[in-house]
PDB file of N, CA and C in Angstrom:
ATOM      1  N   UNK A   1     -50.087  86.036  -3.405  1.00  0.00           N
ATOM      2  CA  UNK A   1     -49.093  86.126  -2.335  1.00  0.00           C
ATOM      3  C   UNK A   1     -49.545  85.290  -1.143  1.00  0.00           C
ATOM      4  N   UNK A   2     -48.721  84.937  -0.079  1.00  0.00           N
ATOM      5  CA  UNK A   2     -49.106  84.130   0.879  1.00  0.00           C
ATOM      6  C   UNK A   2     -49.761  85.107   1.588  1.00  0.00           C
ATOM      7  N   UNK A   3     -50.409  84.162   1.977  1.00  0.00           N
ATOM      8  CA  UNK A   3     -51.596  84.692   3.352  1.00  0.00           C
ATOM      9  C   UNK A   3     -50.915  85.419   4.772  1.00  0.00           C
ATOM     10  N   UNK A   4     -49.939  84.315   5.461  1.00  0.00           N
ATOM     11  CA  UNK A   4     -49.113  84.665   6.340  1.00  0.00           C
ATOM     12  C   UNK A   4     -48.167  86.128   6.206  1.00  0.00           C
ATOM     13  N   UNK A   5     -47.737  86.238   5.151  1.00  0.00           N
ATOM     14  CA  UNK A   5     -46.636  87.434   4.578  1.00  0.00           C
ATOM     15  C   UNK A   5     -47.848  88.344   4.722  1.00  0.00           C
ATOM     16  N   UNK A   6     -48.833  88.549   4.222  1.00  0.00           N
ATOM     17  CA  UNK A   6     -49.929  89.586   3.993  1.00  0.00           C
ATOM     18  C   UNK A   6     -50.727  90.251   5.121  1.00  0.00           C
ATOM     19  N   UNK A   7     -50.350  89.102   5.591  1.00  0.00           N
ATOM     20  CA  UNK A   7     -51.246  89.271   7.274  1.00  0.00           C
ATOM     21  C   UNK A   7     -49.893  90.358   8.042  1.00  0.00           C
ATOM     22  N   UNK A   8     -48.862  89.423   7.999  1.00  0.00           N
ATOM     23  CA  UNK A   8     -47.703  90.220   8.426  1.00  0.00           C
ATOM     24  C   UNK A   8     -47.111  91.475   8.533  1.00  0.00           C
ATOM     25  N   UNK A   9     -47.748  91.959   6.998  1.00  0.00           N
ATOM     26  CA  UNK A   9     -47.413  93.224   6.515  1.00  0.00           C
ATOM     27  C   UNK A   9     -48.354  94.012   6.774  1.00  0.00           C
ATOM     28  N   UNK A  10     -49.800  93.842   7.089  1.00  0.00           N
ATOM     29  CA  UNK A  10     -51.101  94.754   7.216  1.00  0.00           C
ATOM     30  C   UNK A  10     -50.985  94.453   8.627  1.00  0.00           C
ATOM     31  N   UNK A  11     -50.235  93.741   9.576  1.00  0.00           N
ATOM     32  CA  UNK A  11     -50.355  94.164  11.107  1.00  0.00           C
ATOM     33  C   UNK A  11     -48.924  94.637  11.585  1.00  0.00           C
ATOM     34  N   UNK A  12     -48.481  95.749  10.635  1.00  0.00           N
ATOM     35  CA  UNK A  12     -47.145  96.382  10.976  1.00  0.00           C
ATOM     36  C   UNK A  12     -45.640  94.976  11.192  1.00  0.00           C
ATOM     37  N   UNK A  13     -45.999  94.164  10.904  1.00  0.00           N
ATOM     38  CA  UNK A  13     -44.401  93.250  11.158  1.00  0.00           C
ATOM     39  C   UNK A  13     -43.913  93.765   9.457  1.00  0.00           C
ATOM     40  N   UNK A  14     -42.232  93.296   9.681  1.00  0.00           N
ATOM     41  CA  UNK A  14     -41.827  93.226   8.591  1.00  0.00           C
ATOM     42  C   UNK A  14     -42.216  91.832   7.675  1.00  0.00           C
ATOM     43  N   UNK A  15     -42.059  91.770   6.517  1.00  0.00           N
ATOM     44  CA  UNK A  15     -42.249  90.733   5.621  1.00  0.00           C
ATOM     45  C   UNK A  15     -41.150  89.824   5.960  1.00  0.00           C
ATOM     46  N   UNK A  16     -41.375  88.529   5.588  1.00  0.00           N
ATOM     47  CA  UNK A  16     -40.522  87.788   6.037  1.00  0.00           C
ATOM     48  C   UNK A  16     -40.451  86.758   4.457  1.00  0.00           C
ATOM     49  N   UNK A  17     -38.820  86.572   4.716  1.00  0.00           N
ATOM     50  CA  UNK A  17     -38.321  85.919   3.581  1.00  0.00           C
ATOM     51  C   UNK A  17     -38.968  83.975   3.679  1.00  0.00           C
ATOM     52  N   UNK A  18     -39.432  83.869   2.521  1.00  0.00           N
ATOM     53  CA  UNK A  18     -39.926  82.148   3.035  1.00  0.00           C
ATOM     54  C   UNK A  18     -39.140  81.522   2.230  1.00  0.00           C
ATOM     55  N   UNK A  19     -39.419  80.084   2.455  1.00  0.00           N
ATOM     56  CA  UNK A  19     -38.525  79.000   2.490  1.00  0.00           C
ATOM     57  C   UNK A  19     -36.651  79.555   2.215  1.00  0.00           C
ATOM     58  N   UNK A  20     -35.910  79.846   3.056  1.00  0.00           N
ATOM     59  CA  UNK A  20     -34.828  79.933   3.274  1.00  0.00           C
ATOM     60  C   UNK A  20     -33.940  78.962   3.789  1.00  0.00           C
ATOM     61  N   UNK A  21     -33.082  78.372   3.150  1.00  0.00           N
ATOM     62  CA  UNK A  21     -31.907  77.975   3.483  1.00  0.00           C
ATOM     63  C   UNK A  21     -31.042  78.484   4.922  1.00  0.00           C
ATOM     64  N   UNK A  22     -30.955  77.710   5.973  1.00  0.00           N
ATOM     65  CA  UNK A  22     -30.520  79.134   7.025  1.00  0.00           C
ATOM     66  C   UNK A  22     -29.746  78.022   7.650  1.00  0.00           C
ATOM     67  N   UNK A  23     -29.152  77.116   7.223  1.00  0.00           N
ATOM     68  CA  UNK A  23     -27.768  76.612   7.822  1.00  0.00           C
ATOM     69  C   UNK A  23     -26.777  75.608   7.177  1.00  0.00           C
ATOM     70  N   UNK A  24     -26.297  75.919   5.946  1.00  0.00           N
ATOM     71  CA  UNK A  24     -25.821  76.069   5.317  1.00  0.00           C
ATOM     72  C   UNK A  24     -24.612  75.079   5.703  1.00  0.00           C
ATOM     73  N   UNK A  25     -23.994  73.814   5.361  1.00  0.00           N
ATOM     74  CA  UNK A  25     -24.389  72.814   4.245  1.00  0.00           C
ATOM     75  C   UNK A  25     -25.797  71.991   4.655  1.00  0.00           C
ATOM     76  N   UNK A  26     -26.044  71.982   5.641  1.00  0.00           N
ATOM     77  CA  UNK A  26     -27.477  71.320   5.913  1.00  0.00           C
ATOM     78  C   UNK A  26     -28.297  71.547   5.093  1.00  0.00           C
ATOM     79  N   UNK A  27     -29.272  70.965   4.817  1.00  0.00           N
ATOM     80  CA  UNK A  27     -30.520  71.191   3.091  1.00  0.00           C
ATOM     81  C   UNK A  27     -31.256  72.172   4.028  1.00  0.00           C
ATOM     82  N   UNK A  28     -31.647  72.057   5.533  1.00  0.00           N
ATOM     83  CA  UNK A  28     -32.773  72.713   6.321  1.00  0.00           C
ATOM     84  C   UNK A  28     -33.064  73.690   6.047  1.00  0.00           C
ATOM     85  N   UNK A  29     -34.238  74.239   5.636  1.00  0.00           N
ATOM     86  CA  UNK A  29     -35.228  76.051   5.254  1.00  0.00           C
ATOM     87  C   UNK A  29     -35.971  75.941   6.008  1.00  0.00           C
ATOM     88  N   UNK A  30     -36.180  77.516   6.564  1.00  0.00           N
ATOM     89  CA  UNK A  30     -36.845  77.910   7.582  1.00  0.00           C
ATOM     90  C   UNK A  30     -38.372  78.063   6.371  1.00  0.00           C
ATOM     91  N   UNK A  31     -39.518  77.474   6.721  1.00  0.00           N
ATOM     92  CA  UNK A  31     -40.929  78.004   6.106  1.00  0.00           C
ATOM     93  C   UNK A  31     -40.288  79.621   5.953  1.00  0.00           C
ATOM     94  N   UNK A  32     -40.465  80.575   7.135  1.00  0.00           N
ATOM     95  CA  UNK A  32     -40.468  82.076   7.296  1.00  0.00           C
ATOM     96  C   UNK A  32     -39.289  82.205   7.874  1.00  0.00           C
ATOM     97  N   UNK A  33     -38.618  83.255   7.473  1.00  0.00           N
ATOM     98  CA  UNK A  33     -37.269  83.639   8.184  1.00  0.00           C
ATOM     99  C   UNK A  33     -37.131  85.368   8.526  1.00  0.00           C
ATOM    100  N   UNK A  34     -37.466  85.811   9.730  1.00  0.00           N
ATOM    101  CA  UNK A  34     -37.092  87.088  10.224  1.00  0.00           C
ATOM    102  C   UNK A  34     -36.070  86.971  10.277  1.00  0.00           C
ATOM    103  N   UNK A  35     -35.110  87.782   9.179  1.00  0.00           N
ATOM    104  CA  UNK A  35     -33.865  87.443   9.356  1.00  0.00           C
ATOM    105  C   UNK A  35     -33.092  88.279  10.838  1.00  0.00           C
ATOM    106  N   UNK A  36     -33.545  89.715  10.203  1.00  0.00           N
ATOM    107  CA  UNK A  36     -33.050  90.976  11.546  1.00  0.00           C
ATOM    108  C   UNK A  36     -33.264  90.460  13.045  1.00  0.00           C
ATOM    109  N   UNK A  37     -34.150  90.192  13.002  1.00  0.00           N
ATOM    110  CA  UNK A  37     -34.554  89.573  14.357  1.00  0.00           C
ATOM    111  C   UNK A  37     -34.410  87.894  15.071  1.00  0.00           C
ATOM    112  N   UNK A  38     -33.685  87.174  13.840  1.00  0.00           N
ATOM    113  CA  UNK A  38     -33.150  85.878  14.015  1.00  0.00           C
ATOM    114  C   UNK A  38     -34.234  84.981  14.045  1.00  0.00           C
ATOM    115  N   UNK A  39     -35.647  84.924  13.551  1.00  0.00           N
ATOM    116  CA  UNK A  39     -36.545  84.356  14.097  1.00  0.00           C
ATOM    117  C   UNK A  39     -37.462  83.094  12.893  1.00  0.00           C
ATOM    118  N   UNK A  40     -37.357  82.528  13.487  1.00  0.00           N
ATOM    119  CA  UNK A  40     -37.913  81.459  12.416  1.00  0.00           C
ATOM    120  C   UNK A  40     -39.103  81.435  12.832  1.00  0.00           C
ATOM    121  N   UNK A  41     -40.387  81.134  11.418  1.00  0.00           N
ATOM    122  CA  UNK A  41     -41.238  80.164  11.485  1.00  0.00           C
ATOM    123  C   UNK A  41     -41.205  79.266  10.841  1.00  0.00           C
ATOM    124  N   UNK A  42     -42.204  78.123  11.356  1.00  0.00           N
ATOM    125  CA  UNK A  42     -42.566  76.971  10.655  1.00  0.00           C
ATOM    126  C   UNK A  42     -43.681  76.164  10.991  1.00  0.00           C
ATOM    127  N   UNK A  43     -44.344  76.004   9.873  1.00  0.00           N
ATOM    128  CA  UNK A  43     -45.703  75.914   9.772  1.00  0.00           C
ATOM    129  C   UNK A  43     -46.013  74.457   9.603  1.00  0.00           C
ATOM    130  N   UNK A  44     -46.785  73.548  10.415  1.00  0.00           N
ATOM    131  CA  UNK A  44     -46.877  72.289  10.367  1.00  0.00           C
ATOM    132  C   UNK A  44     -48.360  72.020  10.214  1.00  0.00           C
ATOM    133  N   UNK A  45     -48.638  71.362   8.938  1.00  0.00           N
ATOM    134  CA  UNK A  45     -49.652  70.904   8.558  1.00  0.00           C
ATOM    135  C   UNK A  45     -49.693  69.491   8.985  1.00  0.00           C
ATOM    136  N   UNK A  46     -50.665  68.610   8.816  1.00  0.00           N
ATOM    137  CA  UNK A  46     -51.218  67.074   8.895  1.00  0.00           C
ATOM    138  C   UNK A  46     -50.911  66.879  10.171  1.00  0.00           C
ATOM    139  N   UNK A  47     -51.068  67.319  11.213  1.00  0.00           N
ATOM    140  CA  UNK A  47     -50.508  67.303  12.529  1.00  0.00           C
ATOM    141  C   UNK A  47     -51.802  66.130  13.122  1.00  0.00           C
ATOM    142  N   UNK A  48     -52.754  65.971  12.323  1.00  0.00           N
ATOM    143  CA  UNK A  48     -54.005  65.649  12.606  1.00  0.00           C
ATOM    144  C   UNK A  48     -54.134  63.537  12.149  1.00  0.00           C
ATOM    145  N   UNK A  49     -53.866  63.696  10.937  1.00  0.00           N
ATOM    146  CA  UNK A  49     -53.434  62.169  10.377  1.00  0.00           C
ATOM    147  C   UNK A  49     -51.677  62.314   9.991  1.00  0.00           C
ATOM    148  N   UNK A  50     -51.679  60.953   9.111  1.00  0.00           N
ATOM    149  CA  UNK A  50     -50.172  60.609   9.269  1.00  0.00           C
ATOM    150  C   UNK A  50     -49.650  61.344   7.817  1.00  0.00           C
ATOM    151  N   UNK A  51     -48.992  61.941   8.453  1.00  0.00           N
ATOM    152  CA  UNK A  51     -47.979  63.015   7.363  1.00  0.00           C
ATOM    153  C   UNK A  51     -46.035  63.020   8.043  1.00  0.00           C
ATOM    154  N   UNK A  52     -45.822  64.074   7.320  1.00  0.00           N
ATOM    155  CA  UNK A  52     -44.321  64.269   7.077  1.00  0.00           C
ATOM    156  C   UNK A  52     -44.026  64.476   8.500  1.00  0.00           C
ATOM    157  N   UNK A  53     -45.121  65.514   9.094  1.00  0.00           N
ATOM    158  CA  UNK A  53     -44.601  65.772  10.279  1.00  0.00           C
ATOM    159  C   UNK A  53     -45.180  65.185  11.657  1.00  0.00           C
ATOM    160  N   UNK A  54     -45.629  63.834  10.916  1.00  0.00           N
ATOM    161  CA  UNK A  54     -46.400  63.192  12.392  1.00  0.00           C
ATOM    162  C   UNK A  54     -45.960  61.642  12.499  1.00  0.00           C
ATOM    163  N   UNK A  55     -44.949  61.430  11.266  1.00  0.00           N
ATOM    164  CA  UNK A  55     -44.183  60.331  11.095  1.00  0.00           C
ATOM    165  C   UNK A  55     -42.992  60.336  12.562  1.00  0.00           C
ATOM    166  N   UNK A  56     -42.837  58.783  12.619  1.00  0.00           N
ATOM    167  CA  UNK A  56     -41.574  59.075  13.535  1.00  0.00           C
ATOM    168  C   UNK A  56     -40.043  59.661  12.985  1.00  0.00           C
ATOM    169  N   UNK A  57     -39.959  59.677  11.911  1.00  0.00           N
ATOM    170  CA  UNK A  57     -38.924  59.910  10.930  1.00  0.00           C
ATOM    171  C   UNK A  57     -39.234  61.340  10.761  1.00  0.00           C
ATOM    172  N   UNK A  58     -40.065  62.066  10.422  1.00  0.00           N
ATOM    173  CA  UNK A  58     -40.496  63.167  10.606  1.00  0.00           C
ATOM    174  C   UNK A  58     -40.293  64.157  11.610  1.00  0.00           C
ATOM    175  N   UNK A  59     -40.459  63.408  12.377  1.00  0.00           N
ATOM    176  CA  UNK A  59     -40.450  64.159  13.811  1.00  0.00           C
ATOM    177  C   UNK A  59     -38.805  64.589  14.329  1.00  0.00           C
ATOM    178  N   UNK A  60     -38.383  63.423  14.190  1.00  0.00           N
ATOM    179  CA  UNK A  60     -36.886  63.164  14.392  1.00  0.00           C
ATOM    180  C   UNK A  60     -36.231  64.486  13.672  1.00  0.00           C
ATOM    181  N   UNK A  61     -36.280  64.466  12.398  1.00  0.00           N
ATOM    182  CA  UNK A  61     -35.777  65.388  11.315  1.00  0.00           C
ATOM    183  C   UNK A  61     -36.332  66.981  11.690  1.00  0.00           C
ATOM    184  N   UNK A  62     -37.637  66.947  12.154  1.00  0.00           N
ATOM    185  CA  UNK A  62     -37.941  68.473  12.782  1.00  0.00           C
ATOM    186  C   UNK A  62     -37.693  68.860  14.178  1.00  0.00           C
ATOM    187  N   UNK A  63     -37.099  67.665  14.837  1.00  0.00           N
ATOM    188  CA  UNK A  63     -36.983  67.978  16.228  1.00  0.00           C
ATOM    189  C   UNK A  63     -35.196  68.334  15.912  1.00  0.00           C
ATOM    190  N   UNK A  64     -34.239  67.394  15.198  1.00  0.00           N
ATOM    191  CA  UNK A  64     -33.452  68.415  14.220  1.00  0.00           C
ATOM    192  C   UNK A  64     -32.747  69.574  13.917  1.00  0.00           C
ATOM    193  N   UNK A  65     -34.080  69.906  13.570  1.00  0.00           N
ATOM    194  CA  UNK A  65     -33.886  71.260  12.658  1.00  0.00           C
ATOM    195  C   UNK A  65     -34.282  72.272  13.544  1.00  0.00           C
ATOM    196  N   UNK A  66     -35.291  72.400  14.481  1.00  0.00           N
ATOM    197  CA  UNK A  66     -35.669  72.859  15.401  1.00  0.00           C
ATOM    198  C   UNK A  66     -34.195  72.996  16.416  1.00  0.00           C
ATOM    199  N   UNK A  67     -33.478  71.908  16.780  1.00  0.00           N
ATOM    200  CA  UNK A  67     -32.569  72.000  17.880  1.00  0.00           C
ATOM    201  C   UNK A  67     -31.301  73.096  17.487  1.00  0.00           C
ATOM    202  N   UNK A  68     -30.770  72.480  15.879  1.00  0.00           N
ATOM    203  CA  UNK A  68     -29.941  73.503  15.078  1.00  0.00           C
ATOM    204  C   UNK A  68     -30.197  74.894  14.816  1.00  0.00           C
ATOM    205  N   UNK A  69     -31.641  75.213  14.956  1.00  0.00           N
ATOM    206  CA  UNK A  69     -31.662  76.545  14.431  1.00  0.00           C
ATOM    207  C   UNK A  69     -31.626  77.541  16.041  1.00  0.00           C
ATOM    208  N   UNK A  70     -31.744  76.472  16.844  1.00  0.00           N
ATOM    209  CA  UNK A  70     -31.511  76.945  18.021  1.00  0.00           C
ATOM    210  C   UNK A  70     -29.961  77.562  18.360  1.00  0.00           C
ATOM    211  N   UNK A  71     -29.720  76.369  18.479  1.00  0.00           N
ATOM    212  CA  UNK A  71     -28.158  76.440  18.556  1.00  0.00           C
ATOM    213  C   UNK A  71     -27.204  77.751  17.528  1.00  0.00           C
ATOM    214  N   UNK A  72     -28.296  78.093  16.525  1.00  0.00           N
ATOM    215  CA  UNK A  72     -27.083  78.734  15.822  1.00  0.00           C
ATOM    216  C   UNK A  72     -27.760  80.074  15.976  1.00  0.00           C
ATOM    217  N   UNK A  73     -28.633  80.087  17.099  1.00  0.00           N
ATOM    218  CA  UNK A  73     -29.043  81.205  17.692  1.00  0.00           C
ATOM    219  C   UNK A  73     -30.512  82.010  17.123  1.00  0.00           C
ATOM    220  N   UNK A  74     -31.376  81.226  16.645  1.00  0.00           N
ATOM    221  CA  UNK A  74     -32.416  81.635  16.402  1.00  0.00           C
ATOM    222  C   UNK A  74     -33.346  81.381  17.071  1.00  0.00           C
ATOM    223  N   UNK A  75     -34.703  81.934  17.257  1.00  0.00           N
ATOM    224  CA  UNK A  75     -36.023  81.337  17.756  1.00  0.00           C
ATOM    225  C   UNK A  75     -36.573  81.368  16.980  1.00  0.00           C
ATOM    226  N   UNK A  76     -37.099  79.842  17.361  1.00  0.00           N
ATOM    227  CA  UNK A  76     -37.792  79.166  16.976  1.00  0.00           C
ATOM    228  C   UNK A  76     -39.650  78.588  16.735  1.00  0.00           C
ATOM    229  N   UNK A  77     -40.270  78.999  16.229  1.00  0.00           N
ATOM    230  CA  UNK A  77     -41.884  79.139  16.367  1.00  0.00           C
ATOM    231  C   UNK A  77     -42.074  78.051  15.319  1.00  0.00           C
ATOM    232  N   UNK A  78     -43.126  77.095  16.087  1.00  0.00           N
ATOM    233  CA  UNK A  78     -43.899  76.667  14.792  1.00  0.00           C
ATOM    234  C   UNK A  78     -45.419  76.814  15.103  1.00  0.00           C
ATOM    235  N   UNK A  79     -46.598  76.665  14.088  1.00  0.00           N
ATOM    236  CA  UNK A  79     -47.742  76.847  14.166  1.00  0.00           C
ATOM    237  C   UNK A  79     -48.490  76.144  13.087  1.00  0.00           C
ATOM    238  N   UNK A  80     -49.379  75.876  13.448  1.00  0.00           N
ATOM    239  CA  UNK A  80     -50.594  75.217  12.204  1.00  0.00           C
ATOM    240  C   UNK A  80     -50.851  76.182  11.571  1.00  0.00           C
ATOM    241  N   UNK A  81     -51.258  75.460  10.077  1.00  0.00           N
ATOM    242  CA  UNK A  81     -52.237  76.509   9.308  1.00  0.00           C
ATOM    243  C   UNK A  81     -52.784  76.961   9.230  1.00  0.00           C
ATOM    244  N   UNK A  82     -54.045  76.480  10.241  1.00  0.00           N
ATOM    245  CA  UNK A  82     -55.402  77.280  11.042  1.00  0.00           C
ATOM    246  C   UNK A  82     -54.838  78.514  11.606  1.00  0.00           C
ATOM    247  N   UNK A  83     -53.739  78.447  12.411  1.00  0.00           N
ATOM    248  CA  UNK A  83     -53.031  79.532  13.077  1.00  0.00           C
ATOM    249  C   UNK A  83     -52.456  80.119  12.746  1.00  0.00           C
ATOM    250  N   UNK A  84     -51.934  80.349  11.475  1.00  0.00           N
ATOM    251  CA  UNK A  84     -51.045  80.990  10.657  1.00  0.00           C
ATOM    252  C   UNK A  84     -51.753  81.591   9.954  1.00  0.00           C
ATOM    253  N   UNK A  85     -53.726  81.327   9.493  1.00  0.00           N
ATOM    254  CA  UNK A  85     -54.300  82.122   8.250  1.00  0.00           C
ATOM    255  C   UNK A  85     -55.346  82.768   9.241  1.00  0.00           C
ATOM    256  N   UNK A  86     -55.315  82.293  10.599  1.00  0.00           N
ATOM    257  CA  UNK A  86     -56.256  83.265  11.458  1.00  0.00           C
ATOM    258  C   UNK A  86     -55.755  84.735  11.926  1.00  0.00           C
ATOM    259  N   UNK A  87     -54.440  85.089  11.847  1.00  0.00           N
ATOM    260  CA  UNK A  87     -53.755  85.996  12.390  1.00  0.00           C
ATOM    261  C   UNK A  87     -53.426  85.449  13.702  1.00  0.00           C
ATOM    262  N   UNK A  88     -53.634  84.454  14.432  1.00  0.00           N
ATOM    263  CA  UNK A  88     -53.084  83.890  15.628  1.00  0.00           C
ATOM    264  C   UNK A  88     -51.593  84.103  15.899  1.00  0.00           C
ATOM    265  N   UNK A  89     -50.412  83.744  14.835  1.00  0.00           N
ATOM    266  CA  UNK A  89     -49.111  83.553  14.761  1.00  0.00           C
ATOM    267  C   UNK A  89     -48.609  84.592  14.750  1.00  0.00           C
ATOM    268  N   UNK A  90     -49.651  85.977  13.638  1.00  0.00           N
ATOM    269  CA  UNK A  90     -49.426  87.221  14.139  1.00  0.00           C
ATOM    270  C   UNK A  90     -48.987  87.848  15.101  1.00  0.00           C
ATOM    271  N   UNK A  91     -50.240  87.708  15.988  1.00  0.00           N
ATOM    272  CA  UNK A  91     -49.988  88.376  17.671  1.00  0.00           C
ATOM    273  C   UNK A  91     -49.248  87.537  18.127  1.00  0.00           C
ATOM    274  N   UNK A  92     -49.030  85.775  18.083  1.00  0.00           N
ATOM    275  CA  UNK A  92     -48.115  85.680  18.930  1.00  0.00           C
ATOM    276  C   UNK A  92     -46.614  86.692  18.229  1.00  0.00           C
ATOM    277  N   UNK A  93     -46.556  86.609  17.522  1.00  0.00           N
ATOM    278  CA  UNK A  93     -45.039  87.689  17.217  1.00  0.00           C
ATOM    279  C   UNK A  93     -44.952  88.918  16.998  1.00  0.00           C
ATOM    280  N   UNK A  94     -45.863  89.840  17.343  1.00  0.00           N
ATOM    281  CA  UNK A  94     -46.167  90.832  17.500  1.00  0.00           C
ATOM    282  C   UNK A  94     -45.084  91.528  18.509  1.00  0.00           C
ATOM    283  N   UNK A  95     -44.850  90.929  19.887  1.00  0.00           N
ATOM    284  CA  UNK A  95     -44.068  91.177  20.755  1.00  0.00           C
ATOM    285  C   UNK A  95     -42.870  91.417  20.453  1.00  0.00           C
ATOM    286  N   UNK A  96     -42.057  90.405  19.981  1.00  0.00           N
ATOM    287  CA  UNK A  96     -41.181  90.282  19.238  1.00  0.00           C
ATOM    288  C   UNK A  96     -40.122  90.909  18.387  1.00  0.00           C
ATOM    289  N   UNK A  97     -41.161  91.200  17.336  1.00  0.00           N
ATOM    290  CA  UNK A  97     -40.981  92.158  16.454  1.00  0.00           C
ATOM    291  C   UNK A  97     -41.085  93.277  15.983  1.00  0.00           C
ATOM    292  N   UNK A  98     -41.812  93.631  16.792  1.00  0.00           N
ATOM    293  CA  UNK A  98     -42.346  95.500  16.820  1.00  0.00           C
ATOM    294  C   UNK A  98     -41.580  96.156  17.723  1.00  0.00           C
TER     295      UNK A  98
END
């Protein structure tokens, strides 16, 4: 099971549905989707060298998806992997969701 979901569930949040479809005809999936609570994550790896999400094309497409999921009334979180398997992303949504 994922790390993030596990962490989630042993610090009282609810489980959260991953890779979801959440705007529909758009291809865009939320990594994590609190649905009850409207809340997306998304988890950005290679932030460090050149990847998907450090491309200018990349960026464009998550700045995007980020603006839409706004707009259609969600919040929006993203976090590294470091931060997502430390329990960091945890407490930040701890507030939130409890």
């Amino acid at each position: 099971m994922d790390v993030f979901v596990l962490l989630c569930c042993a610090n009282g949040l609810p489980a959260p549905e991953t890779e979801v479809l959440f705007a529909p005809p758009r291809k865009y999936r939320a990594d994590y989707l609190f649905r009850q609570a409207k809340v997306i994550v998304e988890q950005n790896g290679g932030i460090w060298k050149k990847g998907a999400h450090s491309s200018g094309k990349g960026l464009l497409r998550d700045f995007a998806k980020s603006n839409l999921a706004q707009q259609l009334g969600f919040r929006y979180f993203v976090f590294t992997p470091q931060q997502m398997r430390s329990g960091e992303a945890v407490e930040a949504l701890k507030e939130i969701l409890i």
